[in-house]
C-alpha atoms as a PDB file:
ATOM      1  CA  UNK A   1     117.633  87.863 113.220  1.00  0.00           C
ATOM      2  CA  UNK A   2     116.054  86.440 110.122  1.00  0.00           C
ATOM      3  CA  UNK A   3     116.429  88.895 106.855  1.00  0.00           C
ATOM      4  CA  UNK A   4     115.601  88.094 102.973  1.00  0.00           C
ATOM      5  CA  UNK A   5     119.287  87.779 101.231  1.00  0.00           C
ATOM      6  CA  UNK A   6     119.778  88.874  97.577  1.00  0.00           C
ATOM      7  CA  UNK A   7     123.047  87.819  96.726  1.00  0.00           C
ATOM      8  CA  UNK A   8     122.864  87.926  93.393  1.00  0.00           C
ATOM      9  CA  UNK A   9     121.060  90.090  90.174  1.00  0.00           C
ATOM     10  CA  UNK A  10     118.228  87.393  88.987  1.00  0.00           C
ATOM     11  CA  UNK A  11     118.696  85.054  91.839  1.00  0.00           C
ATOM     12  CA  UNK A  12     116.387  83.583  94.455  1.00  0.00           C
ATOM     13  CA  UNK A  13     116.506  85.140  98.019  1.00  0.00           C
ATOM     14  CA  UNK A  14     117.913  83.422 100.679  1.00  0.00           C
ATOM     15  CA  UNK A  15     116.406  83.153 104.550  1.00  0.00           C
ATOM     16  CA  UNK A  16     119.491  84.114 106.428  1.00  0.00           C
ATOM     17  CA  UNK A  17     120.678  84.357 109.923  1.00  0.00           C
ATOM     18  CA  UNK A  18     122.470  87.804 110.348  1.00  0.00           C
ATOM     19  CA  UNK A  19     123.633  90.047 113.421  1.00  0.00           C
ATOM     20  CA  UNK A  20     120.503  92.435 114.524  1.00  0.00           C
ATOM     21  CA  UNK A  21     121.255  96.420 113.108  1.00  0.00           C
ATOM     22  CA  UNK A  22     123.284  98.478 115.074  1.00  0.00           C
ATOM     23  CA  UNK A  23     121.403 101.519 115.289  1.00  0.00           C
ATOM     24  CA  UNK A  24     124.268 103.695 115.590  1.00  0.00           C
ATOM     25  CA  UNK A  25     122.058 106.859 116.356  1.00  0.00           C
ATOM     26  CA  UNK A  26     119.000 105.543 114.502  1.00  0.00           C
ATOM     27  CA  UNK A  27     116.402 103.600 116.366  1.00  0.00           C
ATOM     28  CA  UNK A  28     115.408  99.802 115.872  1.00  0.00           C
ATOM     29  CA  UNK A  29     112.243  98.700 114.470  1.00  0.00           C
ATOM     30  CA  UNK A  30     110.622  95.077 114.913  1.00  0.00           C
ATOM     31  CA  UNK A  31     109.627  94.922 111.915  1.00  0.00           C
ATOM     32  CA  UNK A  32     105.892  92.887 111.579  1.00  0.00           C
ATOM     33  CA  UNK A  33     105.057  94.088 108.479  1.00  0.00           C
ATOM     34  CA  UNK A  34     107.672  95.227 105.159  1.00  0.00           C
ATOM     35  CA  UNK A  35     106.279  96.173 101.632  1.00  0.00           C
ATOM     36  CA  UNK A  36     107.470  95.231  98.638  1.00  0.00           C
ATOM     37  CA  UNK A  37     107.271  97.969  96.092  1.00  0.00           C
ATOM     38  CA  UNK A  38     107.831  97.831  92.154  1.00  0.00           C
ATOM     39  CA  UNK A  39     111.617  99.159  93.076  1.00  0.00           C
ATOM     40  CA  UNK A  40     112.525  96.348  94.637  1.00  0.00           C
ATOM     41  CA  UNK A  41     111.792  94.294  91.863  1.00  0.00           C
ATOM     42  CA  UNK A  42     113.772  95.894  89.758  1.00  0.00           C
ATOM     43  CA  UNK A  43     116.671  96.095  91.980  1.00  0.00           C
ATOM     44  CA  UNK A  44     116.708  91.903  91.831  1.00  0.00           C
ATOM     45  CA  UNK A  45     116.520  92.265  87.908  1.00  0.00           C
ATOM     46  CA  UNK A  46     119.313  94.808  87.706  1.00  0.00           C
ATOM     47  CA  UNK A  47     117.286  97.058  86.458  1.00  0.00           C
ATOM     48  CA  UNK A  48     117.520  99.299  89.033  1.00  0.00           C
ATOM     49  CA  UNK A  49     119.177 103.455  88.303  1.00  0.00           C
ATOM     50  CA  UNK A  50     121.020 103.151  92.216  1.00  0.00           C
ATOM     51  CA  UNK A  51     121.768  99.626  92.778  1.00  0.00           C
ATOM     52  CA  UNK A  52     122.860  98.507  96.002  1.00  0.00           C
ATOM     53  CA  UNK A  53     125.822  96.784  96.583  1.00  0.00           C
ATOM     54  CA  UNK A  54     124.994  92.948  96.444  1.00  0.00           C
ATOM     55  CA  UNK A  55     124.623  90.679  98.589  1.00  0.00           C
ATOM     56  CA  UNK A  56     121.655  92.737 100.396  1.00  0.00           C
ATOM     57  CA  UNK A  57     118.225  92.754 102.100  1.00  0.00           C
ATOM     58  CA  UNK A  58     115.471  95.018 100.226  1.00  0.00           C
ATOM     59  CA  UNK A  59     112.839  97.071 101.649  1.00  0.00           C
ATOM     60  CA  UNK A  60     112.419 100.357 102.328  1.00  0.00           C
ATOM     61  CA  UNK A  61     109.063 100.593 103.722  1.00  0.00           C
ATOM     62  CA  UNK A  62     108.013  98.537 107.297  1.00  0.00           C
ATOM     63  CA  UNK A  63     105.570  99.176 110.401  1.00  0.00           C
ATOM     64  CA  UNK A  64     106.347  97.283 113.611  1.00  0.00           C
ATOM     65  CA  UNK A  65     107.354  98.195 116.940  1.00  0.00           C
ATOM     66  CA  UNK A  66     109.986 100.482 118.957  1.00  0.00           C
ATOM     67  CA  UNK A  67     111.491  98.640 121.923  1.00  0.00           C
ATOM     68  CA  UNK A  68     108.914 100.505 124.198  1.00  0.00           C
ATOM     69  CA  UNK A  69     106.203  98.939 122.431  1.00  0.00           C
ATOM     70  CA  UNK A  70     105.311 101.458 120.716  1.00  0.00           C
ATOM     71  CA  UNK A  71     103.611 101.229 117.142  1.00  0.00           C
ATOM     72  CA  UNK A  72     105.249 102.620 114.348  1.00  0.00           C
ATOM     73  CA  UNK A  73     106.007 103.112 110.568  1.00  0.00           C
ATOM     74  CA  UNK A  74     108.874 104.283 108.592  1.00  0.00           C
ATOM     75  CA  UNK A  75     110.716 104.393 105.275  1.00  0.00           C
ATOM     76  CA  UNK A  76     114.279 102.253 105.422  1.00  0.00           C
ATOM     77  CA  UNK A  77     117.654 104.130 104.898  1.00  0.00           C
ATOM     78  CA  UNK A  78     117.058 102.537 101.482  1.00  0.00           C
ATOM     79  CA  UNK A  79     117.016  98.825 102.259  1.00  0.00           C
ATOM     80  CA  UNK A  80     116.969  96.311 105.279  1.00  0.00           C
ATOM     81  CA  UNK A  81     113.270  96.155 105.669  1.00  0.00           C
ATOM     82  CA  UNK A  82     113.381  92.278 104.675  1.00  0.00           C
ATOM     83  CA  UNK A  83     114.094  91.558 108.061  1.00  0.00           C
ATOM     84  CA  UNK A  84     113.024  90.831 111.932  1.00  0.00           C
ATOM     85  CA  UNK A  85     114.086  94.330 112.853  1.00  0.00           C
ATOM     86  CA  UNK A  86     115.788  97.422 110.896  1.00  0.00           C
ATOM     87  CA  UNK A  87     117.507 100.643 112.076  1.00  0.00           C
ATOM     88  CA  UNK A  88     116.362 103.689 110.641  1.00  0.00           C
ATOM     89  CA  UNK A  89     116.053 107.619 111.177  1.00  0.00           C
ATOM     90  CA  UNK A  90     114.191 109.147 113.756  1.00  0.00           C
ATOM     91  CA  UNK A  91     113.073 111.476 111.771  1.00  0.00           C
ATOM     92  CA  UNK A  92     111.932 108.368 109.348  1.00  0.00           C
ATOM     93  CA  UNK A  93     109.563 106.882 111.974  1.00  0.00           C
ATOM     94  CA  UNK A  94     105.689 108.073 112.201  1.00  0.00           C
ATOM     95  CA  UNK A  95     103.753 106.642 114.941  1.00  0.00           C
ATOM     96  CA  UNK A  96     101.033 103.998 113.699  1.00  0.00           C
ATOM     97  CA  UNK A  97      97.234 104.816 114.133  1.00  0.00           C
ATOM     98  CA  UNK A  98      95.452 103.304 116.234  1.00  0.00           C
ATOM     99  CA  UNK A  99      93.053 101.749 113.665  1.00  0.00           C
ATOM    100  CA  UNK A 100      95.543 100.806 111.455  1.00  0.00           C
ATOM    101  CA  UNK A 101      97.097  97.009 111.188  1.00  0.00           C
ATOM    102  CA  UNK A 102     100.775  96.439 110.671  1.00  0.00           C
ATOM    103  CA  UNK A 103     100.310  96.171 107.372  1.00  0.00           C
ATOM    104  CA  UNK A 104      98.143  98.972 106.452  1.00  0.00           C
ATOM    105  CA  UNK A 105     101.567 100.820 107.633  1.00  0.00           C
ATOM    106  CA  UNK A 106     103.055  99.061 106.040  1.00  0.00           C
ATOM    107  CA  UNK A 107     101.209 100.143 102.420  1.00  0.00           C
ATOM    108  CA  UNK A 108     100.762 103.519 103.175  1.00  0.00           C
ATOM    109  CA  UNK A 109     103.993 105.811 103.571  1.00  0.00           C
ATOM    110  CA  UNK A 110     105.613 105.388 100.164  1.00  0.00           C
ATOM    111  CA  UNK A 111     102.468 104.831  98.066  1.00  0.00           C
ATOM    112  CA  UNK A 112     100.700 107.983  99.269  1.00  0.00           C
ATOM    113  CA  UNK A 113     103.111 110.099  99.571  1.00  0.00           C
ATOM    114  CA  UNK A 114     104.749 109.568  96.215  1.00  0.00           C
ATOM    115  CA  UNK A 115     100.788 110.206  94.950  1.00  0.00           C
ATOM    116  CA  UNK A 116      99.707 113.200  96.834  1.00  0.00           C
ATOM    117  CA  UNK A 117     102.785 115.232  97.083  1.00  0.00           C
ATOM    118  CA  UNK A 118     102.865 115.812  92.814  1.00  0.00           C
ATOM    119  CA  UNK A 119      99.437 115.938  92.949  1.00  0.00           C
ATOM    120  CA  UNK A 120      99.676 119.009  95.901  1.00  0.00           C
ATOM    121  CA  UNK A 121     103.046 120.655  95.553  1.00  0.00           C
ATOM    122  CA  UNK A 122     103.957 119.987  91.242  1.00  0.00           C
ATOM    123  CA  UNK A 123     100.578 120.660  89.815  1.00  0.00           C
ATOM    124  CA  UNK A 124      97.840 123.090  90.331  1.00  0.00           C
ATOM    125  CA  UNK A 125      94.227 120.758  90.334  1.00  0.00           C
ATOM    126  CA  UNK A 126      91.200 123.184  89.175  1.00  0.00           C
ATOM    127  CA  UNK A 127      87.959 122.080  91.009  1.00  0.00           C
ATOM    128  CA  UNK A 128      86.465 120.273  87.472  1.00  0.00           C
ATOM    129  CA  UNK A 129      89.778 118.691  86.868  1.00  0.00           C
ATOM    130  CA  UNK A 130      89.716 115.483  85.088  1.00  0.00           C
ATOM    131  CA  UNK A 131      93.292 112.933  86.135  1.00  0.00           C
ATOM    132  CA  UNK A 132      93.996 109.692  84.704  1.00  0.00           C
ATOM    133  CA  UNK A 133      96.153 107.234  86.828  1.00  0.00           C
ATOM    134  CA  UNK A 134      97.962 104.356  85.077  1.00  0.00           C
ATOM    135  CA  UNK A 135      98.408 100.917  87.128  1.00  0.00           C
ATOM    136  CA  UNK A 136      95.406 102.500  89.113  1.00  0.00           C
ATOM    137  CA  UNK A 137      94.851  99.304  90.893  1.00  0.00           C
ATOM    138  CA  UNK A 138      98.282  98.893  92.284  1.00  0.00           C
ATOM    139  CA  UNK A 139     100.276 100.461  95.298  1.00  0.00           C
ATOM    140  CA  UNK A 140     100.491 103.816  94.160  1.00  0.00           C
ATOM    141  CA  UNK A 141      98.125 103.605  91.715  1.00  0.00           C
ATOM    142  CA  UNK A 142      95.194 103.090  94.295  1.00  0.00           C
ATOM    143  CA  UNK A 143      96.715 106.045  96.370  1.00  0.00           C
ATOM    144  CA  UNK A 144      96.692 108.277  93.780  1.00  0.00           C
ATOM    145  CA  UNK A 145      93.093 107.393  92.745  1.00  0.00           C
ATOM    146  CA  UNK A 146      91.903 108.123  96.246  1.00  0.00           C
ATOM    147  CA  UNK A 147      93.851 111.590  96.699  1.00  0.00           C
ATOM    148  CA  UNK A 148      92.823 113.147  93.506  1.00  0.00           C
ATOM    149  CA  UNK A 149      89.635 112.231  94.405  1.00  0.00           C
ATOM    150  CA  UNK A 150      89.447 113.844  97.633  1.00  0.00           C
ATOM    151  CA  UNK A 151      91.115 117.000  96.020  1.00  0.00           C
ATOM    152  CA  UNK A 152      87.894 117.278  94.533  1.00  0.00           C
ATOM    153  CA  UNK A 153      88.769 116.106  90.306  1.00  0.00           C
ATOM    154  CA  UNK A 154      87.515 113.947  88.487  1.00  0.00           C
ATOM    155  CA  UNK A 155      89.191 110.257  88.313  1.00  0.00           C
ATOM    156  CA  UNK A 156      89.514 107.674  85.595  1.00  0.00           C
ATOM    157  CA  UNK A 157      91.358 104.746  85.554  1.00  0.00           C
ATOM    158  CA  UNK A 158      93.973 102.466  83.726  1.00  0.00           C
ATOM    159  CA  UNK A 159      94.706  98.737  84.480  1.00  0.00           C
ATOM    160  CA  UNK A 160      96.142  96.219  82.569  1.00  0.00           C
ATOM    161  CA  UNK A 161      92.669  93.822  83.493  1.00  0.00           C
ATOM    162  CA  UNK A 162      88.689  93.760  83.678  1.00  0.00           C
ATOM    163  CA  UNK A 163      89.783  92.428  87.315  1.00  0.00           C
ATOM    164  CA  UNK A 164      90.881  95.422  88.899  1.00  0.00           C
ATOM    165  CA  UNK A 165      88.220  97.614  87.416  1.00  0.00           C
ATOM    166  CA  UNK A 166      85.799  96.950  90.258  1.00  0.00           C
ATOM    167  CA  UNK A 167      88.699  98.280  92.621  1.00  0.00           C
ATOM    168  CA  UNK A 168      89.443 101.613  90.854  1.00  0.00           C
ATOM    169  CA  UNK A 169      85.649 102.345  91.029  1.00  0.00           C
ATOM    170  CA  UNK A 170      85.417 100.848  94.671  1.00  0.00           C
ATOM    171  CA  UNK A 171      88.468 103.798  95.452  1.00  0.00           C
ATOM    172  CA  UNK A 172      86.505 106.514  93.839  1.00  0.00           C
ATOM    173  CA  UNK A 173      87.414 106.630  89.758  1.00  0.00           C
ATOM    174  CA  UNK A 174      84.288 107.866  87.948  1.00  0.00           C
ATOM    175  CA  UNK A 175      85.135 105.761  84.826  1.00  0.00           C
ATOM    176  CA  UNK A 176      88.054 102.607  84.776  1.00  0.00           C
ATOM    177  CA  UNK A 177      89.410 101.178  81.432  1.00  0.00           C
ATOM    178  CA  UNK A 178      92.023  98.332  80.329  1.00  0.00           C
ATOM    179  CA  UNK A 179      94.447 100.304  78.651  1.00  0.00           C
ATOM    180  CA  UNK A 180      93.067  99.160  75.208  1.00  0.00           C
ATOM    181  CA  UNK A 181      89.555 100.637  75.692  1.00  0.00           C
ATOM    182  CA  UNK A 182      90.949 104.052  76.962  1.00  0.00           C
ATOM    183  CA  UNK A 183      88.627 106.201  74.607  1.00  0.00           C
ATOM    184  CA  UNK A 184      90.728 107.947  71.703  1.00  0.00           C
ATOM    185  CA  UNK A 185      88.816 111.194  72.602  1.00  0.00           C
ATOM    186  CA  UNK A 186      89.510 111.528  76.155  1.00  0.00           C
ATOM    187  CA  UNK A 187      91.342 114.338  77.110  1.00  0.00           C
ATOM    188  CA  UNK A 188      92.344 115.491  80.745  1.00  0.00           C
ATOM    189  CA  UNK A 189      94.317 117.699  82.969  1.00  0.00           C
ATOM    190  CA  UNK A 190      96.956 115.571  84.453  1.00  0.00           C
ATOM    191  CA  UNK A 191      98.216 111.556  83.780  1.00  0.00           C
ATOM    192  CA  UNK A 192      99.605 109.553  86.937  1.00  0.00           C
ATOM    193  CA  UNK A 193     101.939 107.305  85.294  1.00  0.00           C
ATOM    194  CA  UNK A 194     104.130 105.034  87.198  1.00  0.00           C
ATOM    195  CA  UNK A 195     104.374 103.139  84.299  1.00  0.00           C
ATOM    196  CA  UNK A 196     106.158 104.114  81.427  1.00  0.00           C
ATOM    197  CA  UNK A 197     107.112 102.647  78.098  1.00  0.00           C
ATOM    198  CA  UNK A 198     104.545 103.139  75.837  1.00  0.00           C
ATOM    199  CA  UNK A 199     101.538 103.985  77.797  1.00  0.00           C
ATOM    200  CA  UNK A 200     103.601 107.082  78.883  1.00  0.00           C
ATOM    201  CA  UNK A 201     104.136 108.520  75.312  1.00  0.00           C
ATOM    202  CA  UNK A 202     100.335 107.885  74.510  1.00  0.00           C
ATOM    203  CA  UNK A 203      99.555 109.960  77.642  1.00  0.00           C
ATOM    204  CA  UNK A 204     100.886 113.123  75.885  1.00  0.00           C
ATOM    205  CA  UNK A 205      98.497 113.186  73.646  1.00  0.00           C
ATOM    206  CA  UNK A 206      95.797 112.722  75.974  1.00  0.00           C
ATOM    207  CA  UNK A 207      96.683 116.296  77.965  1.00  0.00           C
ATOM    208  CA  UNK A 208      94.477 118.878  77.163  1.00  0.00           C
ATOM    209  CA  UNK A 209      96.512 122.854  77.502  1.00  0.00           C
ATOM    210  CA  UNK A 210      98.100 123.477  80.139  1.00  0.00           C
ATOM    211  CA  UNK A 211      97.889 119.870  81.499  1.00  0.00           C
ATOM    212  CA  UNK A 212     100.458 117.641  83.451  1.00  0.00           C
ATOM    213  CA  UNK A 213     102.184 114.376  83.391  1.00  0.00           C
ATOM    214  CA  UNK A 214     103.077 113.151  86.055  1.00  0.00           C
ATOM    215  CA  UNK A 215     106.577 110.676  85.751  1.00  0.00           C
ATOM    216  CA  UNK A 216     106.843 108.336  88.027  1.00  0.00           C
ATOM    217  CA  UNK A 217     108.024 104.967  87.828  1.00  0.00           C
ATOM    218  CA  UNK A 218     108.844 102.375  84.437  1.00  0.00           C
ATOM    219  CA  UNK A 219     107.495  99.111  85.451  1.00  0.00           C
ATOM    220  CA  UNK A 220     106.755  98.921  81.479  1.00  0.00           C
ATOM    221  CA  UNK A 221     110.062  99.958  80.177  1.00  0.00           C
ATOM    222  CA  UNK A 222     111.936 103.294  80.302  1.00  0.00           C
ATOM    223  CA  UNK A 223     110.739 106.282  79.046  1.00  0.00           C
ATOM    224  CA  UNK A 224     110.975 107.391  75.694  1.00  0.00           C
ATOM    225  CA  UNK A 225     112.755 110.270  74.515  1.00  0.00           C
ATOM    226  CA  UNK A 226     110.631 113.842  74.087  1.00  0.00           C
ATOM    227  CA  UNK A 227     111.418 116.879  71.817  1.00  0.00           C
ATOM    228  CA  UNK A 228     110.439 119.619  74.104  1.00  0.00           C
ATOM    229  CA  UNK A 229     108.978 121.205  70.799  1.00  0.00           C
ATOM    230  CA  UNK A 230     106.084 118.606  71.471  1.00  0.00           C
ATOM    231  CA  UNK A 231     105.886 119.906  74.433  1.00  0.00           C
ATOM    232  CA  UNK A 232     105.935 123.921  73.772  1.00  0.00           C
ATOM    233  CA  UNK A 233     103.348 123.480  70.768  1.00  0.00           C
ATOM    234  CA  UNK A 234     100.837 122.213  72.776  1.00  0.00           C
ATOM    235  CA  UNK A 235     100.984 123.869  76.169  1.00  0.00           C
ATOM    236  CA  UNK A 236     101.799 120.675  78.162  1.00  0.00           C
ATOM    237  CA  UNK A 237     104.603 119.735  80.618  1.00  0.00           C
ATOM    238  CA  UNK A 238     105.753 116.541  82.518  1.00  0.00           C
ATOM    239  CA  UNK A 239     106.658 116.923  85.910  1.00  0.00           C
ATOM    240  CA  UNK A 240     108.934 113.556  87.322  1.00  0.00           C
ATOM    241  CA  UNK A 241     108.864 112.593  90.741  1.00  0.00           C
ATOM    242  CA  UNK A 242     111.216 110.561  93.119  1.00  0.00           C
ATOM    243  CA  UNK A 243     110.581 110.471  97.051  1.00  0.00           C
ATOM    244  CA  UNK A 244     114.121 109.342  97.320  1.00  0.00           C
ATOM    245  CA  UNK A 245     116.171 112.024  96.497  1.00  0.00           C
ATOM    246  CA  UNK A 246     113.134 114.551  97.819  1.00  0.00           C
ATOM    247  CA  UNK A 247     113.792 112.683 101.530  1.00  0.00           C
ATOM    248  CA  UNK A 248     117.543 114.303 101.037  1.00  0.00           C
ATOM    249  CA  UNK A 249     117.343 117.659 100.024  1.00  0.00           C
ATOM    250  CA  UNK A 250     113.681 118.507 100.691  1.00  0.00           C
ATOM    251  CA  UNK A 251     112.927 116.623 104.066  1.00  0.00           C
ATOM    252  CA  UNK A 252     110.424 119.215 105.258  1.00  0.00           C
ATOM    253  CA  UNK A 253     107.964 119.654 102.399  1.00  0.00           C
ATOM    254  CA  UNK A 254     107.701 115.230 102.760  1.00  0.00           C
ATOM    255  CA  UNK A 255     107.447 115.926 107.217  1.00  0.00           C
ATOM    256  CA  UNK A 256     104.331 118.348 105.690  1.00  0.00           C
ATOM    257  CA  UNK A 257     102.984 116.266 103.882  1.00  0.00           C
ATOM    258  CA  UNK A 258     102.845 112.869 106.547  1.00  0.00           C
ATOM    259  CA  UNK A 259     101.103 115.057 108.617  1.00  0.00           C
ATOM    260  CA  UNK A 260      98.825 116.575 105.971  1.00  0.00           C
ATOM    261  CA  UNK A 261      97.706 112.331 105.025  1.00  0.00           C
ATOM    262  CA  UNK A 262      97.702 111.104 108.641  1.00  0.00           C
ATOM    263  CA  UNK A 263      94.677 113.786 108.865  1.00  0.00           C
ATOM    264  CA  UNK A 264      93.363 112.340 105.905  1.00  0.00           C
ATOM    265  CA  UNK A 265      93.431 108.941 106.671  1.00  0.00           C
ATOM    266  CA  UNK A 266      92.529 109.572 110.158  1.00  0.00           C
ATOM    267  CA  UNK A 267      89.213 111.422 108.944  1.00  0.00           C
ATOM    268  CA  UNK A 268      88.376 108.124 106.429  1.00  0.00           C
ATOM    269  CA  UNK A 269      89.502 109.947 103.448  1.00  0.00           C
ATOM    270  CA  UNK A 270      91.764 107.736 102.103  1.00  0.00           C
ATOM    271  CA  UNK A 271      92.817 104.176 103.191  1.00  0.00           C
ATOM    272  CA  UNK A 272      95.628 101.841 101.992  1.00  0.00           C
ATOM    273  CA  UNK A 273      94.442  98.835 100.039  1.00  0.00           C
ATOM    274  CA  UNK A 274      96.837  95.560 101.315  1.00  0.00           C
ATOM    275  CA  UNK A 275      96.532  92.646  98.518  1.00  0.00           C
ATOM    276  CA  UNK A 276      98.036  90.118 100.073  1.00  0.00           C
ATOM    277  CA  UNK A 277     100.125  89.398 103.318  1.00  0.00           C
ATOM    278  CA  UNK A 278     102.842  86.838 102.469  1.00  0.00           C
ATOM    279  CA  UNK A 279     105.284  84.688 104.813  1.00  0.00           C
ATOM    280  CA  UNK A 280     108.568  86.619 104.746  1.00  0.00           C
ATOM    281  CA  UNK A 281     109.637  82.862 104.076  1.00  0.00           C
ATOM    282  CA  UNK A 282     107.968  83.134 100.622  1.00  0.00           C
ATOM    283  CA  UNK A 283     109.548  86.483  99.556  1.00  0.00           C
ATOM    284  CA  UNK A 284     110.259  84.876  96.224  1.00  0.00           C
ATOM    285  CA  UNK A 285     106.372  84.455  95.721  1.00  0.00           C
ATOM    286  CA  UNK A 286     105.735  87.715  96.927  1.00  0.00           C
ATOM    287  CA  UNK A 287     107.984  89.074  93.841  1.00  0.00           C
ATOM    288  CA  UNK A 288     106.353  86.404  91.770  1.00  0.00           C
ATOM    289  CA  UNK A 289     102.709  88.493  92.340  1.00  0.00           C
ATOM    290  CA  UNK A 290     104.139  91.992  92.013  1.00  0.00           C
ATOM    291  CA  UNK A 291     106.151  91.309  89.200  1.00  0.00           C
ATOM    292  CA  UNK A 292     103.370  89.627  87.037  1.00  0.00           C
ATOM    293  CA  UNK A 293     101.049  92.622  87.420  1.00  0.00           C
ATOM    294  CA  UNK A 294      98.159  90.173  88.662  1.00  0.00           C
ATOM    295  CA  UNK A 295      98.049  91.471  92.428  1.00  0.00           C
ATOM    296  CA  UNK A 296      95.888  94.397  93.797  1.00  0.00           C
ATOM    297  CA  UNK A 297      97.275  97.113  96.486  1.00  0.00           C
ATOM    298  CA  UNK A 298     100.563  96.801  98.310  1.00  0.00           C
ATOM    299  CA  UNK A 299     101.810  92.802  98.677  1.00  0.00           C
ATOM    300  CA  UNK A 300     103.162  92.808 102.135  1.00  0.00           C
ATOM    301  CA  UNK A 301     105.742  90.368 103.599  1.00  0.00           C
ATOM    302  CA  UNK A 302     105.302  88.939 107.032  1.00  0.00           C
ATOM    303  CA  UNK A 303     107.879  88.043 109.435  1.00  0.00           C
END
């Protein structure tokens, strides 16, 4: 089969021949769709807190096709979806809807759930709530836009250009901002921030009592150290989230909640935004897009 290679921190990918997965109690995937998410990029720059053993083929989310035919998508034992076909779980696999392309699958499992299940399970959302979502034109970012919206709150949003504004509103935010024209006097209930750096210690001061930030990635830079006095004087607490280690040790509460979304996005509530499909060929230019913050959505590769 043909797989993406990474042999090396900061190096290009290779198009490789390798033997096809042996499932060895998993099941085998054809994969026709793969996503890249923000992880993977910064697993090739090193950046990475678990970083695979190099050389190796990234991905962890894909929608394809069982041997029967059937139509299917599933998070990666955490890599290998780079590829013609991966072996994963059974328990990892979730049959496609029928609407929904390849690549719609393949945007949908790790954005949404690593957006709804804080916003469902980690904090409690009032009926007037008011959430702010950071990158909210990105893969997660335009999940999370959509699900607090149809919990009923309140949505603005953050992007780093007047480009993706149109988006965020498209999805549902009431009000969208570049991060530079965030008003100084807006205060809400809980911060989606898969972005770090920065933007995530400005976010604190943005929380009104009681209110919630939500950790979740640090595409910006890592997060900043907090004296939990800050936190204690002002009646505000950061919840952190990470699907990974929550597939291990809490595999129910995620089985919950892909059933809870499939509803969802079978009733037209929510819908997964795909920016671009790319060659698996061009993986490098795939990385090129996520990694310079100018695409939209999930940038799915192609095989």
């Amino acid at each position: 089969m043909r797989a993406a290679l990474l042999r090396e921190v900061d190096g290009p990918f290779e198009l490789a021949d390798l033997p096809d997965p042996d499932a060895e109690g998993r099941v085998v995937v054809r994969v026709r769709a793969a996503g890249v998410n923000f992880a993977d990029i910064l697993i090739r720059r090193g950046r990475y807190p678990q970083m695979p053993e190099l050389p190796a083929v990234l991905g962890t989310e894909v929608a394809g096709e069982l041997d029967d035919g059937t139509r299917v998508m599933a998070i990666t034992p955490g890599s290998g979806g780079y590829a013609e076909n991966v072996a994963v779980e059974r328990a990892q696999v979730v049959a496609l809807p029928e609407h929904a392309t390849f690549a719609e699958g393949a945007s949908f499992l790790l954005t949404f759930l690593t957006a709804y299940i804080p916003l469902t399970r980690q904090v409690r959302l009032r009926p007037d709530a008011v959430v702010l979502v950071h990158a909210a034109a990105g893969g997660v970012g335009t999940a999370a836009v959509q699900v607090a919206r149809s919990l009923g709150a309140r949505v603005i949003a953050a992007a780093g250009s007047t480009e993706k504004l149109d988006l965020c509103r498209e999805l549902g935010a009431a009000e969208a901002y570049v991060y530079d024209e965030i008003p100084d006097h807006l205060r809400v209930d809980v911060v989606v921030d898969p972005v770090g750096g920065a933007l995530f210690e400005r976010a604190l001061g943005r929380l009104r009592p009681l209110g919630t930030l939500i950790a979740i990635g640090f595409a910006a830079g890592m997060w900043p150290e907090i004296d939990p006095a800050n936190l204690v004087g002002r009646n505000v607490g950061i919840d952190g989230f990470y699907l990974g280690r929550l597939l291990r040790h809490e595999p129910e509460v995620v089985g919950e909640a892909v059933g809870e979304l499939l509803a969802l996005w079978q009733a037209g509530a929510l819908r997964p935004v795909v920016g671009a499909e790319i060659p698996l060929a061009e993986v490098d230019r795939a990385h090129e897009l996520v990694e310079s913050r100018t695409s939209v959505g999930k940038v799915v590769l192609v095989p």
